[in-house]
N, C-alpha and C. Protein backbone atom coordinates (compact mmCIF):
# COMPACT_ATOMS: atom_id res chain seq x y z
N UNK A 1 -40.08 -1.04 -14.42
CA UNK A 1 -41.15 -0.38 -15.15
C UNK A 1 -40.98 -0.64 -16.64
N UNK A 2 -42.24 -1.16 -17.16
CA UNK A 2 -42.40 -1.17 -18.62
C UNK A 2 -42.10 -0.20 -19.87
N UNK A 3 -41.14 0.15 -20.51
CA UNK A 3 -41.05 1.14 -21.55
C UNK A 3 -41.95 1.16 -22.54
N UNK A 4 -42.44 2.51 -22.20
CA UNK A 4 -43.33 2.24 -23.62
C UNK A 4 -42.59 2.78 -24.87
N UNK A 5 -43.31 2.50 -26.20
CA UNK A 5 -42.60 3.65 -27.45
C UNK A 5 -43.00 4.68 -27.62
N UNK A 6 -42.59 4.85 -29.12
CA UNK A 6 -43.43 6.39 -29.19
C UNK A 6 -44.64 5.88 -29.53
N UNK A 7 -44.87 4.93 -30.24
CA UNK A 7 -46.29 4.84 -31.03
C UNK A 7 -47.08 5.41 -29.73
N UNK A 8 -47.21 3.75 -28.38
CA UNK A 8 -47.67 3.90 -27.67
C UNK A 8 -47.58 5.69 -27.20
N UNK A 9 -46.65 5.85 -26.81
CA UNK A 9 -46.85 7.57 -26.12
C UNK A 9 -47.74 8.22 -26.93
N UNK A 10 -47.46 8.12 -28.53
CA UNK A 10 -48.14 8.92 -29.21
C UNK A 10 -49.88 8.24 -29.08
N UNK A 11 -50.12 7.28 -29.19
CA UNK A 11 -51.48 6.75 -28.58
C UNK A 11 -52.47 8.12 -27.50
N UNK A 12 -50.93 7.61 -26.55
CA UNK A 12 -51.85 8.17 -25.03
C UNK A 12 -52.03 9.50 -25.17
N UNK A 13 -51.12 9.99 -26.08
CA UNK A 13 -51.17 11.85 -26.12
C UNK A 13 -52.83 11.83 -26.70
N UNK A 14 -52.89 11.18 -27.39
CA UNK A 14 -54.17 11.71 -28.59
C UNK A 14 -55.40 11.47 -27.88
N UNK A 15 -55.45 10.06 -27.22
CA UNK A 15 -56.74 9.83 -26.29
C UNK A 15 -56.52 10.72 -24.97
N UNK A 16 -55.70 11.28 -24.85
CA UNK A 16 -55.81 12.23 -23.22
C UNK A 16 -56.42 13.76 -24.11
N UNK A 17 -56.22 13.95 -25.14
CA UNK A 17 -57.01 15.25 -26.25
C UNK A 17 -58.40 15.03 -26.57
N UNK A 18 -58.64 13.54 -26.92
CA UNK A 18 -60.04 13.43 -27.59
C UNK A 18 -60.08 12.01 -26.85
N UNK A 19 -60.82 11.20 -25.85
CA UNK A 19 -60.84 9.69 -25.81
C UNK A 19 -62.37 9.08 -26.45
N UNK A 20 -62.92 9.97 -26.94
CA UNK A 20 -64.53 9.48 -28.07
C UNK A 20 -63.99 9.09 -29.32
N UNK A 21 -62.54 9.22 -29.65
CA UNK A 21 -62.29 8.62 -31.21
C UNK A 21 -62.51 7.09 -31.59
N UNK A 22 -62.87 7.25 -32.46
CA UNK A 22 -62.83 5.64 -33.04
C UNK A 22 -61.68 5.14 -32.92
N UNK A 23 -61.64 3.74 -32.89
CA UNK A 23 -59.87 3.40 -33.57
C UNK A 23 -59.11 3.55 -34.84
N UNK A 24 -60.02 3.80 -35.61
CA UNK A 24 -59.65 4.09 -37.13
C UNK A 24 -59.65 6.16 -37.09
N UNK A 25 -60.05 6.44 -36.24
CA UNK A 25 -60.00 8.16 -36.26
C UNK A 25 -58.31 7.76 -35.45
N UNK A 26 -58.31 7.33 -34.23
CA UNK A 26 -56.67 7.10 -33.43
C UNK A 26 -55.68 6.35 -34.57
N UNK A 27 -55.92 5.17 -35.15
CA UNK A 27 -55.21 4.73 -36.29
C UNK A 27 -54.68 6.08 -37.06
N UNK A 28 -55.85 6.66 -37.81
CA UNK A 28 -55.03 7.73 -38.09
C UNK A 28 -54.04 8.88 -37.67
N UNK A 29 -54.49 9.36 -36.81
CA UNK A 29 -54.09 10.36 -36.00
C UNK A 29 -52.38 9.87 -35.45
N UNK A 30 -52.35 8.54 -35.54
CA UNK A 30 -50.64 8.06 -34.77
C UNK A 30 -50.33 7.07 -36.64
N UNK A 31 -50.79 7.50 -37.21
CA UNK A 31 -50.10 6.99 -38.92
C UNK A 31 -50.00 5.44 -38.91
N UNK A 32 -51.15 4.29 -38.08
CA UNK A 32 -51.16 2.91 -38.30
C UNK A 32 -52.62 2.61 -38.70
N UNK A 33 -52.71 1.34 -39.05
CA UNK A 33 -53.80 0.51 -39.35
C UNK A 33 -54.20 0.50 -38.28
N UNK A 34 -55.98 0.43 -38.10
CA UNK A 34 -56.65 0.40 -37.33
C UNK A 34 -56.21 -1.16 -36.07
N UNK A 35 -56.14 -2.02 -36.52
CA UNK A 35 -55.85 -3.82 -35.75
C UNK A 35 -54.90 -3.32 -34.89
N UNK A 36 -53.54 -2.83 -35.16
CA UNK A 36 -52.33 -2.86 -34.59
C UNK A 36 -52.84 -1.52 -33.07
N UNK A 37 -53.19 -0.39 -33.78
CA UNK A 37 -53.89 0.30 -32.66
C UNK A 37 -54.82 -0.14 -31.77
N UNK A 38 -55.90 -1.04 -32.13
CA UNK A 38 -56.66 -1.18 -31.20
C UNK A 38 -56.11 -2.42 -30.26
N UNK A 39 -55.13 -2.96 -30.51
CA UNK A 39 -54.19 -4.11 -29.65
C UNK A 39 -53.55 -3.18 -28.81
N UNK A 40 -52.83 -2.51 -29.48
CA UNK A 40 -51.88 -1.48 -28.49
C UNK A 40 -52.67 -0.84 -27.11
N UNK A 41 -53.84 -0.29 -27.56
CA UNK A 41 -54.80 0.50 -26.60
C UNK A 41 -55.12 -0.39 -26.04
N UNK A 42 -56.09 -1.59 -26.19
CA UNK A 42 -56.31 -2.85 -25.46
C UNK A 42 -55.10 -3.29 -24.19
N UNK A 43 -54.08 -3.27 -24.84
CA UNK A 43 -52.85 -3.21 -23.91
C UNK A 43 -52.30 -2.42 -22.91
N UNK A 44 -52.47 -1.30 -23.11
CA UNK A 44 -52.55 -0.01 -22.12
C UNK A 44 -53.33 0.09 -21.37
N UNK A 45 -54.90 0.29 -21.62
CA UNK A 45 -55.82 -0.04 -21.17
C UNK A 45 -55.52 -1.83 -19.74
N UNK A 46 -54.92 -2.71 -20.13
CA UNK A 46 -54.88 -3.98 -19.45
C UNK A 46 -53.77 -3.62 -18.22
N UNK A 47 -52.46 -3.22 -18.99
CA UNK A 47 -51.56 -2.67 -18.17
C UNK A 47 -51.95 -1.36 -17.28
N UNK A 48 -52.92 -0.75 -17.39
CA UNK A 48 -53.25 0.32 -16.12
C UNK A 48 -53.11 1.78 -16.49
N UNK A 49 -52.08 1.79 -17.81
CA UNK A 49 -51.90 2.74 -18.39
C UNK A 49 -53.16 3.89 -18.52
N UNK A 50 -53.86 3.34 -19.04
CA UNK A 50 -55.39 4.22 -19.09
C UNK A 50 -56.05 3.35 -18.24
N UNK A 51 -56.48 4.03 -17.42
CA UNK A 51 -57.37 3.81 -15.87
C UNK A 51 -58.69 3.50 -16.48
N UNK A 52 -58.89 5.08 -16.96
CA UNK A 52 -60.87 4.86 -17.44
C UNK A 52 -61.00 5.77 -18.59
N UNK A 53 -61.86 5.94 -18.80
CA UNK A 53 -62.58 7.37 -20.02
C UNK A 53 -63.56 7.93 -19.29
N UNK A 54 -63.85 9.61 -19.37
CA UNK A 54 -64.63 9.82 -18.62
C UNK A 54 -65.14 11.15 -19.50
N UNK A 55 -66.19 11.72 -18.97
CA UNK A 55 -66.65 13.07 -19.35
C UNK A 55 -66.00 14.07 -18.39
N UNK A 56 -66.03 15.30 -18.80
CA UNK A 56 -65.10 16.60 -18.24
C UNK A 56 -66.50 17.16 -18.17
N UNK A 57 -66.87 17.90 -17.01
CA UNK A 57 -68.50 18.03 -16.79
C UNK A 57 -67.82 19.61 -16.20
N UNK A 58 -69.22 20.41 -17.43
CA UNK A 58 -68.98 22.54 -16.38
C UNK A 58 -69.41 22.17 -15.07
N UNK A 59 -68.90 22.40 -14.36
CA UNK A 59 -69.28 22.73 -12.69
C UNK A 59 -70.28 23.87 -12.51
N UNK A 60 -69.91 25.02 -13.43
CA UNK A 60 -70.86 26.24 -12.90
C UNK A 60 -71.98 25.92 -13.93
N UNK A 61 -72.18 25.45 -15.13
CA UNK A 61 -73.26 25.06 -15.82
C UNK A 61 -74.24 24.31 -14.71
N UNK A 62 -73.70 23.39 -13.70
CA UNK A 62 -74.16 22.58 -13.31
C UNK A 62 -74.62 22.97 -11.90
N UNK A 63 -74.32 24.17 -11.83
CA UNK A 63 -74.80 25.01 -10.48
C UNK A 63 -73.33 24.64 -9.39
N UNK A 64 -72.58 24.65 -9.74
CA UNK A 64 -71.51 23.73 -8.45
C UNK A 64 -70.18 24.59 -8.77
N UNK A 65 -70.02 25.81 -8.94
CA UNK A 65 -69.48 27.08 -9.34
C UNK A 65 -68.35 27.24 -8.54
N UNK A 66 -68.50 26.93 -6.99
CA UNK A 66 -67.52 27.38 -5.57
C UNK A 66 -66.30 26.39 -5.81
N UNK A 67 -65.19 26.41 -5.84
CA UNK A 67 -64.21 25.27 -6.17
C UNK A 67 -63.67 25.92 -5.19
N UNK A 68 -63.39 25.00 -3.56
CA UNK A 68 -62.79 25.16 -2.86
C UNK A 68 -61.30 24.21 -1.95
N UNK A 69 -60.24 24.60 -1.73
CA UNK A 69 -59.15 23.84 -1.53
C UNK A 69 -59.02 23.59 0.18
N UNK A 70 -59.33 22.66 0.79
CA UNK A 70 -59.44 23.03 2.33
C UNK A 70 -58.66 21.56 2.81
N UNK A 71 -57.67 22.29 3.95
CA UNK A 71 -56.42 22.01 3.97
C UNK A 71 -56.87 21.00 5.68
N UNK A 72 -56.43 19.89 6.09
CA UNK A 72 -57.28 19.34 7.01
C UNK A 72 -55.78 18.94 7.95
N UNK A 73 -56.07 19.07 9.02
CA UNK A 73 -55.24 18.80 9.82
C UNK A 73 -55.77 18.12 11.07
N UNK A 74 -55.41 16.95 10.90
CA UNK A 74 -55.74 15.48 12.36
C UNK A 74 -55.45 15.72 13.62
N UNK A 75 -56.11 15.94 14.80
CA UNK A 75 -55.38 15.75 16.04
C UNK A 75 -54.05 14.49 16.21
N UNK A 76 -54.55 13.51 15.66
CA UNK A 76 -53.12 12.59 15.39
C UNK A 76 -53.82 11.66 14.77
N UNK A 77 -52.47 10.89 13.96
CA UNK A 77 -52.51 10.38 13.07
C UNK A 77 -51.89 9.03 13.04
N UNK A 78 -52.37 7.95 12.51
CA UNK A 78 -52.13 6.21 12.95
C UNK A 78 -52.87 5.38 11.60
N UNK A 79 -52.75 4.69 11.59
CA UNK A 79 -53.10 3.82 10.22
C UNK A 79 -55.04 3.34 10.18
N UNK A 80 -55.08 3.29 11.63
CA UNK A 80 -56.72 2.96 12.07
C UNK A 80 -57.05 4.59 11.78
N UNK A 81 -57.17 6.01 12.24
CA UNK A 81 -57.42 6.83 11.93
C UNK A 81 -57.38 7.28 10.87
N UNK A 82 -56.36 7.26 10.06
CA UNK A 82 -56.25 7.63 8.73
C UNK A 82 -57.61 6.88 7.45
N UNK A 83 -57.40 5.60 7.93
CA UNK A 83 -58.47 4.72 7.16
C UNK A 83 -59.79 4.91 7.46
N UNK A 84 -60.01 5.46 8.51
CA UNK A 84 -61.54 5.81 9.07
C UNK A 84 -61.56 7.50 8.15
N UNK A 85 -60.47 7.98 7.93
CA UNK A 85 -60.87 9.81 7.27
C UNK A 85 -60.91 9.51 6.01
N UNK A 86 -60.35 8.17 5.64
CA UNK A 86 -60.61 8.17 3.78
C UNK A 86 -61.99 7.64 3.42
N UNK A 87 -62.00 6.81 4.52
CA UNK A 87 -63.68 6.28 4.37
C UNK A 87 -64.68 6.98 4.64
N UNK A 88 -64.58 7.95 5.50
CA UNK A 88 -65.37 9.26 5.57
C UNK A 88 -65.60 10.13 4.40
N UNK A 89 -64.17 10.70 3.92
CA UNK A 89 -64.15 11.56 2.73
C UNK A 89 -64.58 10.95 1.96
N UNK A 90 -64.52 9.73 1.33
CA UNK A 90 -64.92 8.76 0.18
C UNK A 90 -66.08 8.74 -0.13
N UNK A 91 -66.68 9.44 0.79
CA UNK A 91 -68.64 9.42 0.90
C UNK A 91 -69.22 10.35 0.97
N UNK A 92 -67.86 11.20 0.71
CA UNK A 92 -68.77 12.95 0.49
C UNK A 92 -68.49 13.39 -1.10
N UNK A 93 -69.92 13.31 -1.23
CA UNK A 93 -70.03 13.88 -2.95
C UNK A 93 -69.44 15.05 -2.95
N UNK A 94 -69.09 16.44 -1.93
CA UNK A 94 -68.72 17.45 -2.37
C UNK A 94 -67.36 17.49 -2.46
N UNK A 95 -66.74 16.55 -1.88
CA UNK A 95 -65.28 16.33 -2.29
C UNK A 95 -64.69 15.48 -3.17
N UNK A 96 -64.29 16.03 -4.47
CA UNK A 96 -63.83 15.62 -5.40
C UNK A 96 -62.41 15.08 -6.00
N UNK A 97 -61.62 15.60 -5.10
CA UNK A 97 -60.26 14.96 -4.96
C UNK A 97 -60.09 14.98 -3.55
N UNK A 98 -58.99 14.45 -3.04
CA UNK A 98 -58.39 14.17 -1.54
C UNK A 98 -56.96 13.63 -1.75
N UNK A 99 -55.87 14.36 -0.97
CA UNK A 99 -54.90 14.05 -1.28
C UNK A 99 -53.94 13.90 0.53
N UNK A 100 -53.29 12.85 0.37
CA UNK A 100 -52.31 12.83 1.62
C UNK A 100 -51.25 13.45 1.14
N UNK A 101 -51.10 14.59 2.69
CA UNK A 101 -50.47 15.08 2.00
C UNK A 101 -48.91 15.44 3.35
N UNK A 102 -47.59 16.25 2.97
CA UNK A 102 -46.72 16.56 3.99
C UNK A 102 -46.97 17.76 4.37
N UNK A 103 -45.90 18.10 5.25
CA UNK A 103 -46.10 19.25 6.03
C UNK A 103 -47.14 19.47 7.07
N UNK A 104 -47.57 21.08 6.78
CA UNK A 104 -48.20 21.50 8.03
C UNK A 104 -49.79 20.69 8.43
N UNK A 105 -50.30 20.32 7.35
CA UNK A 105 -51.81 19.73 7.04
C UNK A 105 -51.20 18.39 6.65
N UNK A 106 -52.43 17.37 7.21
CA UNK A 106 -52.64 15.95 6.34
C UNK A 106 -53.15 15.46 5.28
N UNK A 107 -54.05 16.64 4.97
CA UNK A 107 -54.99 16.24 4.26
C UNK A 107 -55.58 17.29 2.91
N UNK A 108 -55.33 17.77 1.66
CA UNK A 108 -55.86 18.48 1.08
C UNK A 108 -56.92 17.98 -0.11
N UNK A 109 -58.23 18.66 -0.23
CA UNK A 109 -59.44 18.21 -0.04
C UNK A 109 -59.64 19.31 -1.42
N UNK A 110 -59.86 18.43 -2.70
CA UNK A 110 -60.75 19.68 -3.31
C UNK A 110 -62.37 19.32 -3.22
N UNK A 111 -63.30 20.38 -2.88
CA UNK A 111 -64.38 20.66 -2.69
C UNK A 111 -65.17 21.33 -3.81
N UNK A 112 -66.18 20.83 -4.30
CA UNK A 112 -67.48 21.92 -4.87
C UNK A 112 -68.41 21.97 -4.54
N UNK A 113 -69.14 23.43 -4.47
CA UNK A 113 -70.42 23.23 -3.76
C UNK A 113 -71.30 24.69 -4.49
N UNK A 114 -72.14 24.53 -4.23
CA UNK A 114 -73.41 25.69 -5.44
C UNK A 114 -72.71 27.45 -4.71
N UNK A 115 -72.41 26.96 -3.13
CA UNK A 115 -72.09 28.76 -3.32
C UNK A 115 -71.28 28.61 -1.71
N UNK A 116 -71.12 29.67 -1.14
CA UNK A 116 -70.83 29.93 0.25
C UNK A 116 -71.35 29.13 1.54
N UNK A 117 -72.87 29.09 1.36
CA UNK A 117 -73.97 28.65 2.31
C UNK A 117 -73.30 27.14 2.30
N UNK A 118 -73.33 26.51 1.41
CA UNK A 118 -73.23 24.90 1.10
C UNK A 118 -72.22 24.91 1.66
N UNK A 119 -70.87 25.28 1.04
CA UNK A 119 -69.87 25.10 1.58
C UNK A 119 -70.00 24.90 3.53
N UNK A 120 -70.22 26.15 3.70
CA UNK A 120 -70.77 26.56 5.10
C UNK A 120 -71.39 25.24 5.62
N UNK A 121 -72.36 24.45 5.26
CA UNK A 121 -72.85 23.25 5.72
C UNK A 121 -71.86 22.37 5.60
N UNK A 122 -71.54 22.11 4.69
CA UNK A 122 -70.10 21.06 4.17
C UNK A 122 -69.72 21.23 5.61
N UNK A 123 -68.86 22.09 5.77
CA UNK A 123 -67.68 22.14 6.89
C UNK A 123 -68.22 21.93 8.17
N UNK A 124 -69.71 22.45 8.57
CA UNK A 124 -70.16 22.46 9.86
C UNK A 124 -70.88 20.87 10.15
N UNK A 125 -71.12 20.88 8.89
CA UNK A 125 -72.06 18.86 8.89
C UNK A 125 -71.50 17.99 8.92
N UNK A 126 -70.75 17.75 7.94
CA UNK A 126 -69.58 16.93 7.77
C UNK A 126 -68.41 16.55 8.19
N UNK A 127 -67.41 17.19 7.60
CA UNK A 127 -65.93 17.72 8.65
C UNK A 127 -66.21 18.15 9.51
N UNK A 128 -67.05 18.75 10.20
CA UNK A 128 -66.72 18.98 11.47
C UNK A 128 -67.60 18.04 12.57
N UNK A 129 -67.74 17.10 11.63
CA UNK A 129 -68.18 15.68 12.74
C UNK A 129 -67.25 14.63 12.80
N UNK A 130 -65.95 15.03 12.39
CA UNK A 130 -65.09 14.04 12.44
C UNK A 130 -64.13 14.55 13.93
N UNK A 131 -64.53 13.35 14.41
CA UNK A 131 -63.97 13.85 15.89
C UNK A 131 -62.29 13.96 15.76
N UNK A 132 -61.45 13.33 14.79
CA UNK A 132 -59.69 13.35 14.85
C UNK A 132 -59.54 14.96 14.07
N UNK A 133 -60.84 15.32 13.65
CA UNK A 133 -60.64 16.73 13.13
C UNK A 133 -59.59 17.78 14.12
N UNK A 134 -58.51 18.44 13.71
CA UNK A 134 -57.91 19.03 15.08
C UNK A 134 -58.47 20.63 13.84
N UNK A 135 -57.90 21.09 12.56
CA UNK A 135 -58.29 22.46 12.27
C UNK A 135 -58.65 21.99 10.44
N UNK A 136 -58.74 23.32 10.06
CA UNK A 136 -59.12 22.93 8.82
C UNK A 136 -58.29 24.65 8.20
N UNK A 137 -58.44 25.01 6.73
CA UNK A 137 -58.02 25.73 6.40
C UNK A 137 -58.64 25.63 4.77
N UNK A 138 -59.12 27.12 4.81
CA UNK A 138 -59.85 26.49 3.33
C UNK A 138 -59.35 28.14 2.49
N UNK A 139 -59.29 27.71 1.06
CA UNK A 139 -58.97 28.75 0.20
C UNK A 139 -59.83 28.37 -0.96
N UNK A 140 -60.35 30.00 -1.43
CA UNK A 140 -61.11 30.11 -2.33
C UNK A 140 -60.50 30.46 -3.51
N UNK A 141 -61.20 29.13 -4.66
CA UNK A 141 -60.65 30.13 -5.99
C UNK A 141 -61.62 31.01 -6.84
N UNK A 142 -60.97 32.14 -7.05
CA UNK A 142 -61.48 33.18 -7.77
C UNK A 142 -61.24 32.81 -9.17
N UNK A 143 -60.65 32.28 -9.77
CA UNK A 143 -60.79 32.25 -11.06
C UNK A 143 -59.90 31.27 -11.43
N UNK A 144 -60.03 30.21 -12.12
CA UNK A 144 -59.27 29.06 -12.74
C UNK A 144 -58.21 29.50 -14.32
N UNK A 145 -57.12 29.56 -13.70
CA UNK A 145 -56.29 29.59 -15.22
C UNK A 145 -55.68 29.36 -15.87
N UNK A 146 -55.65 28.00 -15.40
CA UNK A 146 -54.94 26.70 -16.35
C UNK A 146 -55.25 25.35 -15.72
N UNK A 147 -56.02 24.49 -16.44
CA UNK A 147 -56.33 23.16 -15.92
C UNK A 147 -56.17 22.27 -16.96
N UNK A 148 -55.70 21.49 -16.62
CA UNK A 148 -55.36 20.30 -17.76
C UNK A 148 -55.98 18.77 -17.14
N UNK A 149 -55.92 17.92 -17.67
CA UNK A 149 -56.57 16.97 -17.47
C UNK A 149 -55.45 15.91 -17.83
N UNK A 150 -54.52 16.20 -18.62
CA UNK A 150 -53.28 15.15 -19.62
C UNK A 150 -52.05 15.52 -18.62
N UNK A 151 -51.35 14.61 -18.57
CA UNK A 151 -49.95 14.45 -17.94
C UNK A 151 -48.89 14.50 -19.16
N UNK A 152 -48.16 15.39 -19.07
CA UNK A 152 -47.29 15.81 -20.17
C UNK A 152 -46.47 14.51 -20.51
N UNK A 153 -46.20 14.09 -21.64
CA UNK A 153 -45.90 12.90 -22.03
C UNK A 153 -44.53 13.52 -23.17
């Protein structure tokens, strides 16, 4: 694995806070000339380091309020099955992350949806047309109180 420095670290801290800065707003912000920063980022950016830039969008502004965690468990599990549930999940807009996962469940699934009812369809339309479906397990959050978006650097 590639070491980065501080500059670089200090780079990634500042665009994981603000990624709309100019390079001359980031130049400043990490104490270099604009050229040398925008090579560096160019470089990070090439190396994988920074994936993408994106917008952080309200969910409940946006009517999509229900943030639900539902825990999926396979009748069994094989490399042909598994690839058929990512390609499934991959195509449901209400699931927003998906994670493989250990233990008791295979599968944990974050979900949004406008309220109860939706959800309610979600699970009865969707997941529950997946025939390797064996149970599911879903938890509601009541209130969000700490979310970050940056990986502590």
């Amino acid at each position: 694995m590639e070491t980065l420095d501080d500059t670089d670290l200090q780079i990634l801290r500042t665009l994981q806070k603000n990624s709309k800065m100019t390079t001359k707003e980031l130049a400043d912000a990490v104490h270099l000339t604009p050229t040398p920063v925008f090579e560096r980022q160019k470089r990070l950016e090439k190396r994988g380091y920074i994936r993408k830039y994106v917008a952080v969008l309200d969910a409940d502004k946006l009517g999509l309020g229900l943030q639900v965690y539902c825990k999926v468990k396979l009748k069994q599990i094989n490399h042909e099955i598994a690839d058929a549930f990512a390609r499934r999940v991959s195509r449901m807009p209400e699931v927003t992350e998906c994670y493989n996962t250990s233990g008791a469940y295979d599968y944990l699934l974050k979900v949004r949806a406008r309220d109860m009812k939706q959800y309610q369809e979600f699970v009865l339309n969707k997941l529950g047309e997946i025939e390797s479906l064996s149970s599911i397990e879903s938890t509601f959050v009541m209130s969000e109180l700490k979310h970050t978006y940056g990986i502590n650097l």
